[in-house]
PDB file of N, CA and C in Angstrom:
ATOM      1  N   UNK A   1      66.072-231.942 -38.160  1.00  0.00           N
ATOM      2  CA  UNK A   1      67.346-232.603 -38.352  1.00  0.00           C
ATOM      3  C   UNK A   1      67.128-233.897 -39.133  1.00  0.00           C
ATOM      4  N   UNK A   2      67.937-234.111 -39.780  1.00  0.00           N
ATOM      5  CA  UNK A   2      67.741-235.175 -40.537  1.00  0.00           C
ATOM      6  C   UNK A   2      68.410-236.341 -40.001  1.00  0.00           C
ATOM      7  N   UNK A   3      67.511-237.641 -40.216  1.00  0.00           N
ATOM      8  CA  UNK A   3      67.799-239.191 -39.956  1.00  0.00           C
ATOM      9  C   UNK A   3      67.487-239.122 -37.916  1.00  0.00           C
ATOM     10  N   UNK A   4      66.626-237.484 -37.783  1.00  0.00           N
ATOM     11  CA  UNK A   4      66.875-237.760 -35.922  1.00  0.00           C
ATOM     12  C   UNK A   4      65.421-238.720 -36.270  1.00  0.00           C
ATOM     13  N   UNK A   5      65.408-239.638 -35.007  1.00  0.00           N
ATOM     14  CA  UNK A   5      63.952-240.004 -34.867  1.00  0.00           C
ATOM     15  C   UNK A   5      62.883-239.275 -33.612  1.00  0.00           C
ATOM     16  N   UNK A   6      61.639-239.088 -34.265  1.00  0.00           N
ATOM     17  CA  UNK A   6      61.095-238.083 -33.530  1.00  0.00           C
ATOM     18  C   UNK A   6      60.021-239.169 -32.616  1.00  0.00           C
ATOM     19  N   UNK A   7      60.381-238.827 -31.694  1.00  0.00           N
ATOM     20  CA  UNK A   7      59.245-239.578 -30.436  1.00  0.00           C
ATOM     21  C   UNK A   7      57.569-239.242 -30.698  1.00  0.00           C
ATOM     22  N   UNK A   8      56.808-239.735 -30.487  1.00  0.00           N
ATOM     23  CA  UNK A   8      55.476-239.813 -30.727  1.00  0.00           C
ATOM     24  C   UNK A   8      54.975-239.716 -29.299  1.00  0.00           C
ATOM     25  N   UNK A   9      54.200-238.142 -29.507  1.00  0.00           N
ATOM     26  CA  UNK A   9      53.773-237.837 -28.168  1.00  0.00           C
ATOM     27  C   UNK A   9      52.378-238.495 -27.433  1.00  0.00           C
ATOM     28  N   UNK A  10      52.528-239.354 -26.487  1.00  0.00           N
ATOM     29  CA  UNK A  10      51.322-239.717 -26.155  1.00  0.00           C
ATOM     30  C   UNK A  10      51.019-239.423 -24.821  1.00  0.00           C
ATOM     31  N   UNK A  11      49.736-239.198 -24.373  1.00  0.00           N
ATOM     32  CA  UNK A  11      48.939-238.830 -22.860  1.00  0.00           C
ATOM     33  C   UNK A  11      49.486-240.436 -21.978  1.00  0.00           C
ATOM     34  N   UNK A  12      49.546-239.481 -20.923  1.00  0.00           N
ATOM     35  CA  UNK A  12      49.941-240.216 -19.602  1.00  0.00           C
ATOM     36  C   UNK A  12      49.170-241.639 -19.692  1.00  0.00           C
ATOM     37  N   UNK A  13      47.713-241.734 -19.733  1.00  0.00           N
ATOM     38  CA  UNK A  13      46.963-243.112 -19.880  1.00  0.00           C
ATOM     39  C   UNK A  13      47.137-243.721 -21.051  1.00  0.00           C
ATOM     40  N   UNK A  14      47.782-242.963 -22.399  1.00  0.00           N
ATOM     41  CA  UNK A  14      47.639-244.017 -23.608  1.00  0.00           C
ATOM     42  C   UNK A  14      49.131-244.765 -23.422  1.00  0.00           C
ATOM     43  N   UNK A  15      50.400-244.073 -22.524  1.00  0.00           N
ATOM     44  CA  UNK A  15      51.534-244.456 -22.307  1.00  0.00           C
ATOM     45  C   UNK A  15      51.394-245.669 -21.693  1.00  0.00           C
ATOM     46  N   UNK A  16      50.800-245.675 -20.438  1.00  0.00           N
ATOM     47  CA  UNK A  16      50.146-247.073 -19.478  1.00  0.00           C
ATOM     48  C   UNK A  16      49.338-247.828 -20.286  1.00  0.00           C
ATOM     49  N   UNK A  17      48.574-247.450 -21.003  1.00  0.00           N
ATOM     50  CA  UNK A  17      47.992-248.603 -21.828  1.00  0.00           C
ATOM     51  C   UNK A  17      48.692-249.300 -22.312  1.00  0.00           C
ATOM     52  N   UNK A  18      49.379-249.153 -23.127  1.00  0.00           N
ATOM     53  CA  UNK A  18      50.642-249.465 -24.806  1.00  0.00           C
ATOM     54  C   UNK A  18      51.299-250.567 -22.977  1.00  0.00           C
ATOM     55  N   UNK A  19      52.215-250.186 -22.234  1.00  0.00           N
ATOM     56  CA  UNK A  19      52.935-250.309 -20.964  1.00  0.00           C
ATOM     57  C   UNK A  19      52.023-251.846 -20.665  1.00  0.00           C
ATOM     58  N   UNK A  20      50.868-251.385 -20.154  1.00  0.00           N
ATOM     59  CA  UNK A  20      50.040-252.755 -19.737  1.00  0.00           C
ATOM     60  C   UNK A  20      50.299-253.866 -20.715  1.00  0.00           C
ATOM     61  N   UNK A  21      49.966-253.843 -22.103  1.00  0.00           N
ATOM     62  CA  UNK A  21      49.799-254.355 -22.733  1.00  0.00           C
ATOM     63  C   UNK A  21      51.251-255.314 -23.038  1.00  0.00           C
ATOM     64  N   UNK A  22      51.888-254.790 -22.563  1.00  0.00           N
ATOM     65  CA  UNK A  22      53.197-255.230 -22.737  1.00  0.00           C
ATOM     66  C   UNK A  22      53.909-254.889 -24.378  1.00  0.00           C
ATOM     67  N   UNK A  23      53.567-254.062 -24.633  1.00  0.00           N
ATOM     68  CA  UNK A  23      54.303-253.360 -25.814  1.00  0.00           C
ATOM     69  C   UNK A  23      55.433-252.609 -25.459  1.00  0.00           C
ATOM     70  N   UNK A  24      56.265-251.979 -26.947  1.00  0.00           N
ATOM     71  CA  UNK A  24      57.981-251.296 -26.259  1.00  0.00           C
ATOM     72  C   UNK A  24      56.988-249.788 -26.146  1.00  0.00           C
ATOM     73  N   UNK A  25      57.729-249.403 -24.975  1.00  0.00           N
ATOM     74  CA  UNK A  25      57.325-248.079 -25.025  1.00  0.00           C
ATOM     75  C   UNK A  25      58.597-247.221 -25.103  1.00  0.00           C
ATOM     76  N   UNK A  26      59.450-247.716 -25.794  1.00  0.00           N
ATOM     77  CA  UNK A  26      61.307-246.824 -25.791  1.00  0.00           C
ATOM     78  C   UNK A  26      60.972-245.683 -27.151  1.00  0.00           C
ATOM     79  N   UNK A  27      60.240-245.525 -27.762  1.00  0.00           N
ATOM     80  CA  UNK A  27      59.769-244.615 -28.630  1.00  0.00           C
ATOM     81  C   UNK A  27      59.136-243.763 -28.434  1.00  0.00           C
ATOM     82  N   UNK A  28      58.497-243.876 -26.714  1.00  0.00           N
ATOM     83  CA  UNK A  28      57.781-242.874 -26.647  1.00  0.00           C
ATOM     84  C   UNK A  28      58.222-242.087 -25.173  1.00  0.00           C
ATOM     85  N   UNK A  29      59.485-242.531 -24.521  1.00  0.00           N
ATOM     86  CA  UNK A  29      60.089-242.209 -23.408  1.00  0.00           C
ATOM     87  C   UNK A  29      61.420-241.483 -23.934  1.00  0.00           C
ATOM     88  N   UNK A  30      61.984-240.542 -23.112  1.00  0.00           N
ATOM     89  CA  UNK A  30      63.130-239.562 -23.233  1.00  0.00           C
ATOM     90  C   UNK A  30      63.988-240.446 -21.906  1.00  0.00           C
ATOM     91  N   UNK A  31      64.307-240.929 -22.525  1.00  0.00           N
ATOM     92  CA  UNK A  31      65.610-241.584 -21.212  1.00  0.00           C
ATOM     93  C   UNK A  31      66.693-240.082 -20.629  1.00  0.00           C
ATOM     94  N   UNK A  32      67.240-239.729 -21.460  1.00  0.00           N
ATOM     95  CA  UNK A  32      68.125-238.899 -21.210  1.00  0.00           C
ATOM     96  C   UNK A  32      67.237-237.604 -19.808  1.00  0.00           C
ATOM     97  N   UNK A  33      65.846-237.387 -20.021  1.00  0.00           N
ATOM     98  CA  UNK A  33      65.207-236.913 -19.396  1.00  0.00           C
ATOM     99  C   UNK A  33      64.543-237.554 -17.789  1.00  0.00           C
ATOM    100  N   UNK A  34      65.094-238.698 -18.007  1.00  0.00           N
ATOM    101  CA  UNK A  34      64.301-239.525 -16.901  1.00  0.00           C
ATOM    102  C   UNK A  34      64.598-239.305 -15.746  1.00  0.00           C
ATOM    103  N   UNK A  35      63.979-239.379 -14.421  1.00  0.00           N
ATOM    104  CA  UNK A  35      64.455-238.764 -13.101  1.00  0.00           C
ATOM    105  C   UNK A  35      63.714-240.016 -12.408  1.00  0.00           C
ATOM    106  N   UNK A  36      64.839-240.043 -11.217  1.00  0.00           N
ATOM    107  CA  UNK A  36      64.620-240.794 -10.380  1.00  0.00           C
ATOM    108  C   UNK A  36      65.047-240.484  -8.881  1.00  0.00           C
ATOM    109  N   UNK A  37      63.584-240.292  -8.214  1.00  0.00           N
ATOM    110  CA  UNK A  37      63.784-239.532  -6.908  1.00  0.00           C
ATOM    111  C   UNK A  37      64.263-240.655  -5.440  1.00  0.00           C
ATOM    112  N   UNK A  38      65.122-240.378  -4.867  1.00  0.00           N
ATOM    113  CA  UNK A  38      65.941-240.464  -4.017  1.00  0.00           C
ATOM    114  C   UNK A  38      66.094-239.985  -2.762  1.00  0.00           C
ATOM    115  N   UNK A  39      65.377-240.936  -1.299  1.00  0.00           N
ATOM    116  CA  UNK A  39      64.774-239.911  -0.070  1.00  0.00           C
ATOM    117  C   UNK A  39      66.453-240.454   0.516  1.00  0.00           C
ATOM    118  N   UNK A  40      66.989-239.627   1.225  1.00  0.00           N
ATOM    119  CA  UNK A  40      68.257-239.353   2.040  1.00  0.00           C
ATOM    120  C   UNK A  40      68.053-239.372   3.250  1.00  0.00           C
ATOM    121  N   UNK A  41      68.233-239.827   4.408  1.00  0.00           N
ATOM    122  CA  UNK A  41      68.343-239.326   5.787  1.00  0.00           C
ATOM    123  C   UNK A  41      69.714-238.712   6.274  1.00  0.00           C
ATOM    124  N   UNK A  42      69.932-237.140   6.664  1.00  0.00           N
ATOM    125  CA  UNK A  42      71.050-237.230   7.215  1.00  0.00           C
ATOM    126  C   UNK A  42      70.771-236.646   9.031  1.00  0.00           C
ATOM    127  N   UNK A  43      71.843-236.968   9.490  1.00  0.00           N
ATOM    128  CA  UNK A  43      71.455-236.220  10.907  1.00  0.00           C
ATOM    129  C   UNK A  43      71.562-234.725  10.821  1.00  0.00           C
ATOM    130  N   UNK A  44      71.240-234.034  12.060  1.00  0.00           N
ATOM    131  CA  UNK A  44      70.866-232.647  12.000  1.00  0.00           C
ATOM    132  C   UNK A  44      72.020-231.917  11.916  1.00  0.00           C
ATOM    133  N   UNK A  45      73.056-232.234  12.311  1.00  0.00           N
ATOM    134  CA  UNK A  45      74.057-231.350  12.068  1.00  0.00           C
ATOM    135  C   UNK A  45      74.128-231.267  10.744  1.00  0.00           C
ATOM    136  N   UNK A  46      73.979-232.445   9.992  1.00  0.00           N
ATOM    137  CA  UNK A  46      74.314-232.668   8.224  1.00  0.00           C
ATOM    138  C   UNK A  46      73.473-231.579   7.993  1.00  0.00           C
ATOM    139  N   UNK A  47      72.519-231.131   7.629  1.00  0.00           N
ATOM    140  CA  UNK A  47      71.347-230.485   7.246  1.00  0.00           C
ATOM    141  C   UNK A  47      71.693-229.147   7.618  1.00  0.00           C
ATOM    142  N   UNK A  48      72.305-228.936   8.492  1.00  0.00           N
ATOM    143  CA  UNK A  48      72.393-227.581   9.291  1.00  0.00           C
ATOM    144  C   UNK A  48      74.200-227.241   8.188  1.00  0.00           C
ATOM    145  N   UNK A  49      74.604-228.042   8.451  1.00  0.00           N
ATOM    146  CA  UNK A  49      75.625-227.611   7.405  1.00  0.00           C
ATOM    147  C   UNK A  49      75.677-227.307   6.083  1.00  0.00           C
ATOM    148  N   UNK A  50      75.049-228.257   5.248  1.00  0.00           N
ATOM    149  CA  UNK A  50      74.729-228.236   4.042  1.00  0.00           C
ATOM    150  C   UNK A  50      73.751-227.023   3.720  1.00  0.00           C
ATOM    151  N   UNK A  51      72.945-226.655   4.953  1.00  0.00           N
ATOM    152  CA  UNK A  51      71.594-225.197   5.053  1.00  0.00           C
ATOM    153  C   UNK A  51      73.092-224.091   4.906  1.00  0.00           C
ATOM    154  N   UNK A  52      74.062-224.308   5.204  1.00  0.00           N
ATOM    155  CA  UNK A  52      75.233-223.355   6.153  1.00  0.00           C
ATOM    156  C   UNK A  52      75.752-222.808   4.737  1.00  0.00           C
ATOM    157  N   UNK A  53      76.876-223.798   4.209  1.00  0.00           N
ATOM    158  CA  UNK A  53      76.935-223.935   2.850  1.00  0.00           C
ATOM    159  C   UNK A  53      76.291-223.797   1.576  1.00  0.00           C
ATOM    160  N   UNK A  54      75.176-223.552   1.466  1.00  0.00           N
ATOM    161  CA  UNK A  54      74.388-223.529   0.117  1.00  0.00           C
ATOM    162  C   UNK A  54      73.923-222.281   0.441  1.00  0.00           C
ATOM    163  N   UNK A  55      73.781-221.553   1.695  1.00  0.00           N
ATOM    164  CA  UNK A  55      73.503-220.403   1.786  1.00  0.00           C
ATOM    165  C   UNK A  55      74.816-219.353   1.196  1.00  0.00           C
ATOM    166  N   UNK A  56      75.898-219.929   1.984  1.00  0.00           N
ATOM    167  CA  UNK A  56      77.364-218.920   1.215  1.00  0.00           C
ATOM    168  C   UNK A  56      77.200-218.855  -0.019  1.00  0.00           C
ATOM    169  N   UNK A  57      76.835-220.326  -0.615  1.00  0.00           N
ATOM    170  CA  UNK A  57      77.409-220.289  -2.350  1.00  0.00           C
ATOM    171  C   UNK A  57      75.815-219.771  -2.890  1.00  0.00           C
ATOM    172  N   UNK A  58      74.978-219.574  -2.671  1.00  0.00           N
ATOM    173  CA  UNK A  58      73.763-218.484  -3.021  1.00  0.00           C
ATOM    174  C   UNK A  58      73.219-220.091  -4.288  1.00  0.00           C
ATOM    175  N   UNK A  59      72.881-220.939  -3.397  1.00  0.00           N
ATOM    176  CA  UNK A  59      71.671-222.481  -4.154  1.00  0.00           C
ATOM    177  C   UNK A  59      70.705-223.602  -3.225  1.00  0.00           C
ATOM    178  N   UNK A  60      70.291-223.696  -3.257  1.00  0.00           N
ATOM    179  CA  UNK A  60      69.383-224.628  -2.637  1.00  0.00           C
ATOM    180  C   UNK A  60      70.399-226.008  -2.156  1.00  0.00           C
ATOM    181  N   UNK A  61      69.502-226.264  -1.010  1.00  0.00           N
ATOM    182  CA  UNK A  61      70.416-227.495  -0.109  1.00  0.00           C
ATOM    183  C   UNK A  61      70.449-228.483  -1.563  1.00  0.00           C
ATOM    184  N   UNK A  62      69.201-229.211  -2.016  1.00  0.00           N
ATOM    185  CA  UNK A  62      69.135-229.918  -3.067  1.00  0.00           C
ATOM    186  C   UNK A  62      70.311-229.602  -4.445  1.00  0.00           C
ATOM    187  N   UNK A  63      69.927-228.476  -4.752  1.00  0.00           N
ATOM    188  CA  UNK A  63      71.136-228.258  -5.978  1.00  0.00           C
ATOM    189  C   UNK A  63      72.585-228.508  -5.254  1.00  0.00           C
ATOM    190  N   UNK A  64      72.870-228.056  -4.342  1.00  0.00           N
ATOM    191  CA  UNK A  64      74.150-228.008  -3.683  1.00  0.00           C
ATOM    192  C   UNK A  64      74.748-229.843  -3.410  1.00  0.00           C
ATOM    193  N   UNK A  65      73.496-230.657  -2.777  1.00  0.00           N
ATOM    194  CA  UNK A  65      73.908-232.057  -3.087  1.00  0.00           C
ATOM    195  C   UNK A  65      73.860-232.721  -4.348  1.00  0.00           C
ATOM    196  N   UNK A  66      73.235-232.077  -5.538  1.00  0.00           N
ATOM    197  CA  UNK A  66      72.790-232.895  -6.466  1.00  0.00           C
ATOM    198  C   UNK A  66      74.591-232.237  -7.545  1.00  0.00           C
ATOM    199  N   UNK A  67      75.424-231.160  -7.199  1.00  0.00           N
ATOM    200  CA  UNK A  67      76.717-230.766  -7.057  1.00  0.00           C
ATOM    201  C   UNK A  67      78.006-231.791  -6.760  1.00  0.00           C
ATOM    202  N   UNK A  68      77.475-231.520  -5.788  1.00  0.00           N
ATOM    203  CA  UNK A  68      78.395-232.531  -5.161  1.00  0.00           C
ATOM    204  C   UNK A  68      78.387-233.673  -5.569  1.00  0.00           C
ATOM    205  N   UNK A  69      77.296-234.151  -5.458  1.00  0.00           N
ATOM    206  CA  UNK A  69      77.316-235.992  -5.871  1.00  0.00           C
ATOM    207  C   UNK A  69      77.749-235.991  -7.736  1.00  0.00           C
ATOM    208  N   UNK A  70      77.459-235.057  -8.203  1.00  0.00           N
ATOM    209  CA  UNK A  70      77.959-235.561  -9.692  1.00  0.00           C
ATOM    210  C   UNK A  70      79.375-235.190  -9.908  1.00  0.00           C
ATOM    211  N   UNK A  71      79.662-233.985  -9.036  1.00  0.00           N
ATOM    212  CA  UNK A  71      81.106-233.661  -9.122  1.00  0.00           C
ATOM    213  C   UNK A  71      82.300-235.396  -8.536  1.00  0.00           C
ATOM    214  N   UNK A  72      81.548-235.975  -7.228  1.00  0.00           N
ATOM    215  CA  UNK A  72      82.356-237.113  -6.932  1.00  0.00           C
ATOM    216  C   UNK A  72      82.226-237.849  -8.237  1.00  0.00           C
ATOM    217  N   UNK A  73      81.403-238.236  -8.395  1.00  0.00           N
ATOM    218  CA  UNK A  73      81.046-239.287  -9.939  1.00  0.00           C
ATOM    219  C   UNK A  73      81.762-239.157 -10.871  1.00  0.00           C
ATOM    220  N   UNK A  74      81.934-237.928 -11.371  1.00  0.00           N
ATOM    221  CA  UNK A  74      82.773-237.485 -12.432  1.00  0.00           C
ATOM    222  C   UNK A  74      84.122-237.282 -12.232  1.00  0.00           C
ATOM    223  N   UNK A  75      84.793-237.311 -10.844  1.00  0.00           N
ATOM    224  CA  UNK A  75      85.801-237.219 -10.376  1.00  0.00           C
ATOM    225  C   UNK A  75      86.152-238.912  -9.845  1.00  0.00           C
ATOM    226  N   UNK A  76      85.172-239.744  -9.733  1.00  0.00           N
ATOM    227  CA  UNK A  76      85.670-240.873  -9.318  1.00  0.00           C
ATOM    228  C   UNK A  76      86.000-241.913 -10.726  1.00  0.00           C
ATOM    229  N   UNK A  77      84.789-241.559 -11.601  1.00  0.00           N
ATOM    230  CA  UNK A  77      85.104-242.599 -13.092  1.00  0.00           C
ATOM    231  C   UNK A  77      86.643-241.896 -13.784  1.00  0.00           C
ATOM    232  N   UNK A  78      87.084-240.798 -13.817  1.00  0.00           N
ATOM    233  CA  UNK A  78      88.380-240.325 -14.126  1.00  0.00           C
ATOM    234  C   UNK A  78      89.210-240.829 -13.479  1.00  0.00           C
ATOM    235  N   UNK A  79      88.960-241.169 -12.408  1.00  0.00           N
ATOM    236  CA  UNK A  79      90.045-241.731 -11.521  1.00  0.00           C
ATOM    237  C   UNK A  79      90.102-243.517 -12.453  1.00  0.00           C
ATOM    238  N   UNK A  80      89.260-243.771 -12.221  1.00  0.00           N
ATOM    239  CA  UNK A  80      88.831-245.448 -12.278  1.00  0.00           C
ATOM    240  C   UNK A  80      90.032-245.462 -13.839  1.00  0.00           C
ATOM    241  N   UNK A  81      89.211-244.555 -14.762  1.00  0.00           N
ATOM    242  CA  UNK A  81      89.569-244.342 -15.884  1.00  0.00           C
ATOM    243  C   UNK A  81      91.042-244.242 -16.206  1.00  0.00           C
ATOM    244  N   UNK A  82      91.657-243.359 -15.706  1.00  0.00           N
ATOM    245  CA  UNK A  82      93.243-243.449 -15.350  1.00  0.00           C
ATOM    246  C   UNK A  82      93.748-244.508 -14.806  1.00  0.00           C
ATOM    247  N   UNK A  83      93.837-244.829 -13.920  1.00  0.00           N
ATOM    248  CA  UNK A  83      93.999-246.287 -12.881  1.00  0.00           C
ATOM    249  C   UNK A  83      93.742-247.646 -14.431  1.00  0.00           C
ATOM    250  N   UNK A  84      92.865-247.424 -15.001  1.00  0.00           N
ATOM    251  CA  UNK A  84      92.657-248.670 -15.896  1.00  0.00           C
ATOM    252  C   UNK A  84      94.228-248.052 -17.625  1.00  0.00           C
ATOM    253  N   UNK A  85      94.441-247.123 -17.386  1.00  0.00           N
ATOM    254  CA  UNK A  85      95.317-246.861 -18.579  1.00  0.00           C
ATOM    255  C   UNK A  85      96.599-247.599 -18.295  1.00  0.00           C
TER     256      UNK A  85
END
């Protein structure tokens, strides 16, 4: 594609190096790709429900919350979004 800029692939230790050094490393990271893990506590009934539910709809407890929570998100900034028109 033309004018895309192509990231420059580097190994896990040359990434931390460039990182240590205090250089940009935004050329060599995929933001759009980035994950950030998130420990939850719920009580047992929660778990037993959500096990209950993700079994009907045929997905994993995880996919089934990671569902839900973007469906509120995307249903709450529309809201926000309207409300501000």
């Amino acid at each position: 594609m033309a004018g895309k800029k192509t990231k420059k692939r580097l190994s896990a230790d040359e990434l931390a190096e460039k990182f240590d050094r205090g250089e940009d490393i935004s050329d060599s990271v995929d933001f759009e790709k980035a994950v950030q893990r998130v420990n939850v506590d719920f009580p047992t009934w929660v778990v037993k429900e959500l096990d209950s539910f993700s079994d009907k709809v045929g997905i994993t407890r995880t996919a089934l919350i990671k569902t839900w929570i973007h469906d509120r998100l995307v249903d709450e900034k529309s809201k926000k979004i309207a409300a501000s028109d």
